[in-house]
Every structure is written in structure tokens, then in C-alpha cells.
Protein backbone atom coordinates (compact mmCIF):
# COMPACT_ATOMS: atom_id res chain seq x y z
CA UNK A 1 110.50 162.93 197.45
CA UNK A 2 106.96 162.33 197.77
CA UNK A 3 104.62 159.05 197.47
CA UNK A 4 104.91 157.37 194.11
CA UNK A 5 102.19 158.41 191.65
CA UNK A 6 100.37 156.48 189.12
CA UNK A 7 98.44 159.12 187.55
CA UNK A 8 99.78 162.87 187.21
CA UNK A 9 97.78 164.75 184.82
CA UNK A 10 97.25 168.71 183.79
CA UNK A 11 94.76 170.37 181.95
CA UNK A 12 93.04 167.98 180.52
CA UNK A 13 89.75 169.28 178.31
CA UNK A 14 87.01 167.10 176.74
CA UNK A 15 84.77 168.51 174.73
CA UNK A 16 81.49 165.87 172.82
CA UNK A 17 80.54 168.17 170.09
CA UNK A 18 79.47 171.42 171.41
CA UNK A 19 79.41 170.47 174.81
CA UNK A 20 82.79 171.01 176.81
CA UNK A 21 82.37 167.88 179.29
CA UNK A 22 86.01 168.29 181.62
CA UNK A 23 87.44 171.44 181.61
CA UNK A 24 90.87 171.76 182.59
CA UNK A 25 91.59 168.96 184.72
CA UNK A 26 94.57 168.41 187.14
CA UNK A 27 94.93 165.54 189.35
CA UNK A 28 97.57 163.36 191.00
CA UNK A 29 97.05 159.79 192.38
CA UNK A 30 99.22 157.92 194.37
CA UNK A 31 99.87 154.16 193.74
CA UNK A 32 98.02 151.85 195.68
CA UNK A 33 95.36 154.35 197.18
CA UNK A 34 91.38 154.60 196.72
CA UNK A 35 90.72 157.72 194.81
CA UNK A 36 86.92 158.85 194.84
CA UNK A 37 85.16 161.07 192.41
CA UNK A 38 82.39 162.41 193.85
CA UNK A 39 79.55 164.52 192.11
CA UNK A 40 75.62 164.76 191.13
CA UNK A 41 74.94 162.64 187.59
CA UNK A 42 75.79 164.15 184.93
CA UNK A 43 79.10 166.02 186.30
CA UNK A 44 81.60 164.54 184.54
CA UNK A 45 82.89 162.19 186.42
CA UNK A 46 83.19 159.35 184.65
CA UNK A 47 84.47 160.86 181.44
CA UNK A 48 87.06 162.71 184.15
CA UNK A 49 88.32 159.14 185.17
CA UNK A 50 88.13 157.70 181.59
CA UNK A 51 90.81 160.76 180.40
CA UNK A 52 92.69 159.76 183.09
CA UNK A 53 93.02 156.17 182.44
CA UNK A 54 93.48 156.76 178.75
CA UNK A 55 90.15 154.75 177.66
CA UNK A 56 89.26 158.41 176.31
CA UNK A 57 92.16 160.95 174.40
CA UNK A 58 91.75 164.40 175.64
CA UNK A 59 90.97 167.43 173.19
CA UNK A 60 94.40 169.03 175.16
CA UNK A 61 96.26 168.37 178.14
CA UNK A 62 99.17 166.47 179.59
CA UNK A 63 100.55 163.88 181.68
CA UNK A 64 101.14 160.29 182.62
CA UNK A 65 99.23 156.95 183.94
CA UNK A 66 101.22 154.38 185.17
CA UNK A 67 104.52 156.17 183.94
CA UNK A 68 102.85 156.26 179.99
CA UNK A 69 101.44 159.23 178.09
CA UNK A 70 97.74 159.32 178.40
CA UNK A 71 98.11 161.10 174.75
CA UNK A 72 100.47 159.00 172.85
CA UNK A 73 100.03 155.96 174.71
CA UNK A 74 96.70 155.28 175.53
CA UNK A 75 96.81 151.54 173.87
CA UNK A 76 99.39 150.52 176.16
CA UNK A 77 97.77 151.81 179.18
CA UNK A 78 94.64 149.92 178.52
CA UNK A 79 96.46 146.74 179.00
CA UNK A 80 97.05 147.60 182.79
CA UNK A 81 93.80 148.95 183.96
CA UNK A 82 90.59 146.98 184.73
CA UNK A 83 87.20 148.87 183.66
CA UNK A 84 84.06 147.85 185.14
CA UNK A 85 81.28 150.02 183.72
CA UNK A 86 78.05 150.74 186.26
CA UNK A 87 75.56 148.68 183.97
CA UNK A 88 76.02 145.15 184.26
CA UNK A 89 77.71 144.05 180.73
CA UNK A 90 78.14 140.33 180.98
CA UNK A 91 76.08 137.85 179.32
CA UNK A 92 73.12 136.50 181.50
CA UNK A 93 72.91 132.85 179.67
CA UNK A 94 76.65 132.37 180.14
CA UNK A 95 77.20 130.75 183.86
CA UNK A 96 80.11 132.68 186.35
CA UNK A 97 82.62 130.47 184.96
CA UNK A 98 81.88 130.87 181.51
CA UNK A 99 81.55 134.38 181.58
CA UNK A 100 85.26 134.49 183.29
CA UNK A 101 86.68 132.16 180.73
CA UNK A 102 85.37 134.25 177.79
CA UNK A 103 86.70 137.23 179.10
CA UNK A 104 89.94 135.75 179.68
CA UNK A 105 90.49 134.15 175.93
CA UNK A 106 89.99 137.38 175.26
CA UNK A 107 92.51 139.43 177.21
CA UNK A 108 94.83 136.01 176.07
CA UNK A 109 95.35 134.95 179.97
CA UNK A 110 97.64 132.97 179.67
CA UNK A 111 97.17 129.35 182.17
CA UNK A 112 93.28 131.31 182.23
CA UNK A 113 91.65 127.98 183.48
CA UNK A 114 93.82 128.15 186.29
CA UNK A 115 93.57 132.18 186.47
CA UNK A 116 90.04 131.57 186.53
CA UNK A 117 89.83 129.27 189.51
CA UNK A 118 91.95 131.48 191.34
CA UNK A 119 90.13 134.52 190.83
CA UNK A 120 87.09 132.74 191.73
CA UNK A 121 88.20 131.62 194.66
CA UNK A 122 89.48 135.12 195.74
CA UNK A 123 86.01 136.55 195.12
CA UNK A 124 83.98 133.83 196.71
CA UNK A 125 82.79 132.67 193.53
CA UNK A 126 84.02 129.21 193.43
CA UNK A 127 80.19 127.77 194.65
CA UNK A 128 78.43 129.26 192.12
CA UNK A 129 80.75 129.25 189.60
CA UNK A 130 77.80 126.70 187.31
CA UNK A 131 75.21 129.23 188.31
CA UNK A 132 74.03 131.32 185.16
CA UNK A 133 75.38 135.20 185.73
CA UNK A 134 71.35 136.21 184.54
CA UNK A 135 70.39 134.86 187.68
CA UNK A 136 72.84 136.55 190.23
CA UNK A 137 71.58 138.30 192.58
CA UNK A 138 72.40 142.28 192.27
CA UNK A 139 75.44 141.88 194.26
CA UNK A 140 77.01 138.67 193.15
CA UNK A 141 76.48 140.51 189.75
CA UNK A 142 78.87 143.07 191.00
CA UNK A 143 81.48 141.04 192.19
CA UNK A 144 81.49 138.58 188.81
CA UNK A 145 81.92 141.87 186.91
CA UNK A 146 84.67 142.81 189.38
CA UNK A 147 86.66 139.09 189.10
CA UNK A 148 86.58 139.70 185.39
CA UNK A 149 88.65 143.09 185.32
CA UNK A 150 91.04 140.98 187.65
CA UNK A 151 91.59 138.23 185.06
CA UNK A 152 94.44 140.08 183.57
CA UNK A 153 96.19 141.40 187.23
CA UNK A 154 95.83 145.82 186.40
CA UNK A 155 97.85 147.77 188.05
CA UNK A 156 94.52 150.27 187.90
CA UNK A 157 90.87 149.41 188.48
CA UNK A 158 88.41 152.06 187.44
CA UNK A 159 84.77 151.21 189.11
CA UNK A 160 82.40 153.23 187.91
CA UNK A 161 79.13 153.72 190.72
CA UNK A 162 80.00 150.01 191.28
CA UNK A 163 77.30 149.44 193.83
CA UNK A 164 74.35 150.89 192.19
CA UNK A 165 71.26 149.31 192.61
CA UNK A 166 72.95 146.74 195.17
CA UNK A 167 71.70 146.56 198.27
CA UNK A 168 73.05 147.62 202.04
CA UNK A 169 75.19 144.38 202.77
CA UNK A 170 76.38 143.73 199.46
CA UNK A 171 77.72 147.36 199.06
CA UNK A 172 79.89 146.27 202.18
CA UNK A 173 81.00 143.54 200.97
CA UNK A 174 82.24 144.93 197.91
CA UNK A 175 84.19 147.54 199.81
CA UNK A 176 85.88 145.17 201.98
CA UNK A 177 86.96 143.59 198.28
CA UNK A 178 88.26 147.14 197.08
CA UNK A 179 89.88 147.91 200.50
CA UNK A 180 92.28 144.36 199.93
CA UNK A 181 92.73 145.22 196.34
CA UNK A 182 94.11 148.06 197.21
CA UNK A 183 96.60 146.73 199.97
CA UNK A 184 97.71 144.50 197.51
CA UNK A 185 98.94 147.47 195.73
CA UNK A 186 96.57 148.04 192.99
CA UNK A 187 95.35 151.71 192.57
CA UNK A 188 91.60 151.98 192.58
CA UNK A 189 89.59 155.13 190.84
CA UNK A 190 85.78 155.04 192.06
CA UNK A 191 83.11 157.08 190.97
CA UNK A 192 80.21 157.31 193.39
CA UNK A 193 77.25 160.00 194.25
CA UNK A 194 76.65 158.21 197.65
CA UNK A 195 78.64 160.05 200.61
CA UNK A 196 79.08 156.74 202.50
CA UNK A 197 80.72 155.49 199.97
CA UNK A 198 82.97 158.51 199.18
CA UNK A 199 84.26 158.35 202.72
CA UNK A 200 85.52 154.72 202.42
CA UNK A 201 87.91 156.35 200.08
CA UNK A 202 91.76 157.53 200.93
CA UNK A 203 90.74 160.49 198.80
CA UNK A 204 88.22 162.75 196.99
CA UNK A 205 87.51 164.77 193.93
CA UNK A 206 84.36 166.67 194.03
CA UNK A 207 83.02 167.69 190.17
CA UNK A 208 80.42 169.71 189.61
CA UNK A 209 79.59 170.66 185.71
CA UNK A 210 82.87 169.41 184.46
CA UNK A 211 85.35 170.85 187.03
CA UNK A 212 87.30 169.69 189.68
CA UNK A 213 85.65 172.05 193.00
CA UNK A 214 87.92 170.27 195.46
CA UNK A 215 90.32 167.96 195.98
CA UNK A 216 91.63 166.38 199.13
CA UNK A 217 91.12 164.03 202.01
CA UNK A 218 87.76 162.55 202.72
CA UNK A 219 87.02 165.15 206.15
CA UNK A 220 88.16 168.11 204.61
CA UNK A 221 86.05 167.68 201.52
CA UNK A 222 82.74 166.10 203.16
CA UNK A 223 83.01 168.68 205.84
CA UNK A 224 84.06 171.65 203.48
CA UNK A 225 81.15 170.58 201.08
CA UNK A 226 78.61 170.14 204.14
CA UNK A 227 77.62 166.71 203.02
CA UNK A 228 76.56 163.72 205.07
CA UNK A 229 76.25 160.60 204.87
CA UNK A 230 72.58 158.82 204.90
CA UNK A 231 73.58 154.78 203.95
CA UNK A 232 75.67 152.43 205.97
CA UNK A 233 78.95 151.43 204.53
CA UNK A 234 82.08 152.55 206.36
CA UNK A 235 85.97 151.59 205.76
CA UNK A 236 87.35 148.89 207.41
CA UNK A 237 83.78 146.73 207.58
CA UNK A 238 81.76 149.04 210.05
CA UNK A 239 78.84 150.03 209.56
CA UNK A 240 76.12 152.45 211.38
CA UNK A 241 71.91 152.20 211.53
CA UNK A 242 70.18 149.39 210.75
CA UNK A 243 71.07 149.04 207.14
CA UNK A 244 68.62 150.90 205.13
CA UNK A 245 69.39 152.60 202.22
């Protein structure tokens, strides 16, 4: 038997009018590991992870996320995944804490004051937890956003080019968050375009117009692919140069 898997998909297609966006997807992702999609803009990568995750129903295609059908049962799987979305979607006149307690009342947390602190805590938001969210820097932005797909303890996170527009050391920082997440068990999806990043993951996609290219661990498809990494970030907290983008 192999390693448990929380997503097992097959030929999954999705088309946005005439344009066929994923074409004939297959994937499988094991529980608890840091699955990258890597790719240029426009590639299909996020609407890749979406199908997956069943925030979007496929035009065809089979299979299951977290043991449900990502075409019958997309409204169940919802409740189990986290979504944090690359643009920063919280509201800037709210402070940290009031942005987390909105968000909470409406996943119905229950005990959310107390869900609330304790994500904080975990995030390092505690101390600036009265500080309005408009005036975060780009990387505290980041990791608010992150604490509120937490409030409701996924099984799945799907982080889509978290770190964009965030600078060297908060990048870091917000991998050493995804690398505990994930030994606590939770399965992370990760769209990025920034090699560094992709090789922080236990495994890669590559997608290029719409189709999966490649599919395996982080060496075999950096090296196969010929890319390198230019930025600084590297698994486990090290990182190379001086920390430039």
C-alpha cells in the first residue's frame, strides 16, 4: 500500500467559454505534503488547483479530495480547505483582530474568541493584533490572510503565489509557517512562478498552457526543466546571497 492520498484526480478539463483552460488533468497528492505548481502566468495553475480542491466543478473528469467527489461533493469539501487568494482580500480599516473575528462568525467557529487568540498567537500576531490590517506591512499582510484560512482547522490549504510582492525575509518566514503546517499534518497546494520557492516544496507540477509537462520531485523537475533559482528562500530556514530579490 502506498502513502495516504488526499487528492487523486483524472482527467479533469476546464474550459471558460471558448477557451479550454486545464486539459486533462491527473494528479495525486499525498496527505500532509507541500505540493507546488509551478508555471509562467497565465498557465493554469491556479484554476488547476481550484478543480482540485473543488472551489471550481470540472467540465469532465474524476476523482476524490479528502476522500469526497470533487463532482458531487464540492460543498462539503469547501468546509475542509483554507483558500488564500494572491491579492490581499481583507478589509484595511478592520484591525488583525477584527478582521480574524469577522472571518470566524462567519465560518461559525465555534469558542472563535478563543480560536482567535490562539491562532494569533501561533502566527505571531498577538502584538499587533489592535493594529489596522491597511497598515501591515506586505508581509504581516500575508500571514493575517494566512491565520484567517486557519480559523476553521482545513485539512487542505491552497496558497495561491502567497508571497508576491513580499519581500526577501518575509517570504522566509512564511515558509518556515507552511513547512510546520504541514508537519502538523495539513496538506498544502502552492502555486508559485519563483524557482526558490518551488524547491521548498516536497513536490512539483510544472503547467505550461493548461497541461501538466511534469510531475515529480523538486531535482528531477528543476533539473529536467533547466531552471534555477535567482531569490533566497530555501526549506528548512536557509537561505543563500545576500537577500535580494
Amino acid at each position: 500500500m502506498g502513502e495516504p492520498l488526499a487528492i487523486d484526480v483524472g482527467g479533469l478539463n476546464k474550459h471558460f467559454g471558448d477557451k479550454h483552460v486545464v486539459k486533462n488533468l491527473a494528479l495525486q497528492v499525498r496527505e500532509g505534503e507541500i505540493f507546488g505548481f509551478l508555471g509562467p502566468n497565465g498557465s493554469g495553475k491556479t484554476t488547476s488547483i481550484r478543480l482540485l480542491c473543488g472551489l471550481l466543478t470540472p467540465d469532465s473528469g474524476y476523482g476524490v479530495c479528502l476522500g469526497l467527489d470533487v463532482l458531487r461533493q464540492s460543498a462539503q469539501i469547501k468546509r475542509h480547505v483554507g483558500y488564500m487568494a494572491q491579492k490581499f482580500s481583507l478589509w484595511d480599516d478592520l484591525s488583525v483582530e477584527e478582521n480574524l473575528d469577522f472571518i470566524a462568525r462567519m465560518f461559525g467557529v465555534p469558542d472563535r474568541r478563543q480560536v482567535v487568540a490562539q491562532i494569533s498567537d501561533e502566527l505571531g500576531l498577538t502584538d499587533r493584533r489592535r493594529q489596522l490590517a491597511g497598515t501591515l506591512s506586505g508581509g504581516w499582510k500575508q500571514r493575517l490572510a494566512l491565520a484567517t484560512c486557519l480559523l476553521h482547522r482545513p485539512k487542505l490549504l491552497l496558497l495561491d503565489e502567497p508571497t508576491a510582492g513580499v519581500d526577501p525575509k518575509g517570504r522566509q518566514d512564511f515558509w518556515d509557517e507552511i513547512h510546520c503546517l504541514s508537519d502538523a499534518g495539513i496538506t498544502v497546494l502552492v502555486s508559485t512562478h519563483y524557482i526558490d520557492e518551488a524547491q521548498c516544496c516536497d513536490r512539483l507540477a510544472y503547467i505550461a498552457e493548461g497541461r501538466l509537462m511534469a510531475c515529480g520531485g523538486v531535482e528531477e523537475i528543476v533539473d529536467g526543466l533547466q531552471l534555477r533559482a535567482t531569490a533566497s528562500v530555501r526549506r528548512g530556514g536557509h537561505r543563500d546571497g545576500q537577500g535580494g530579490e
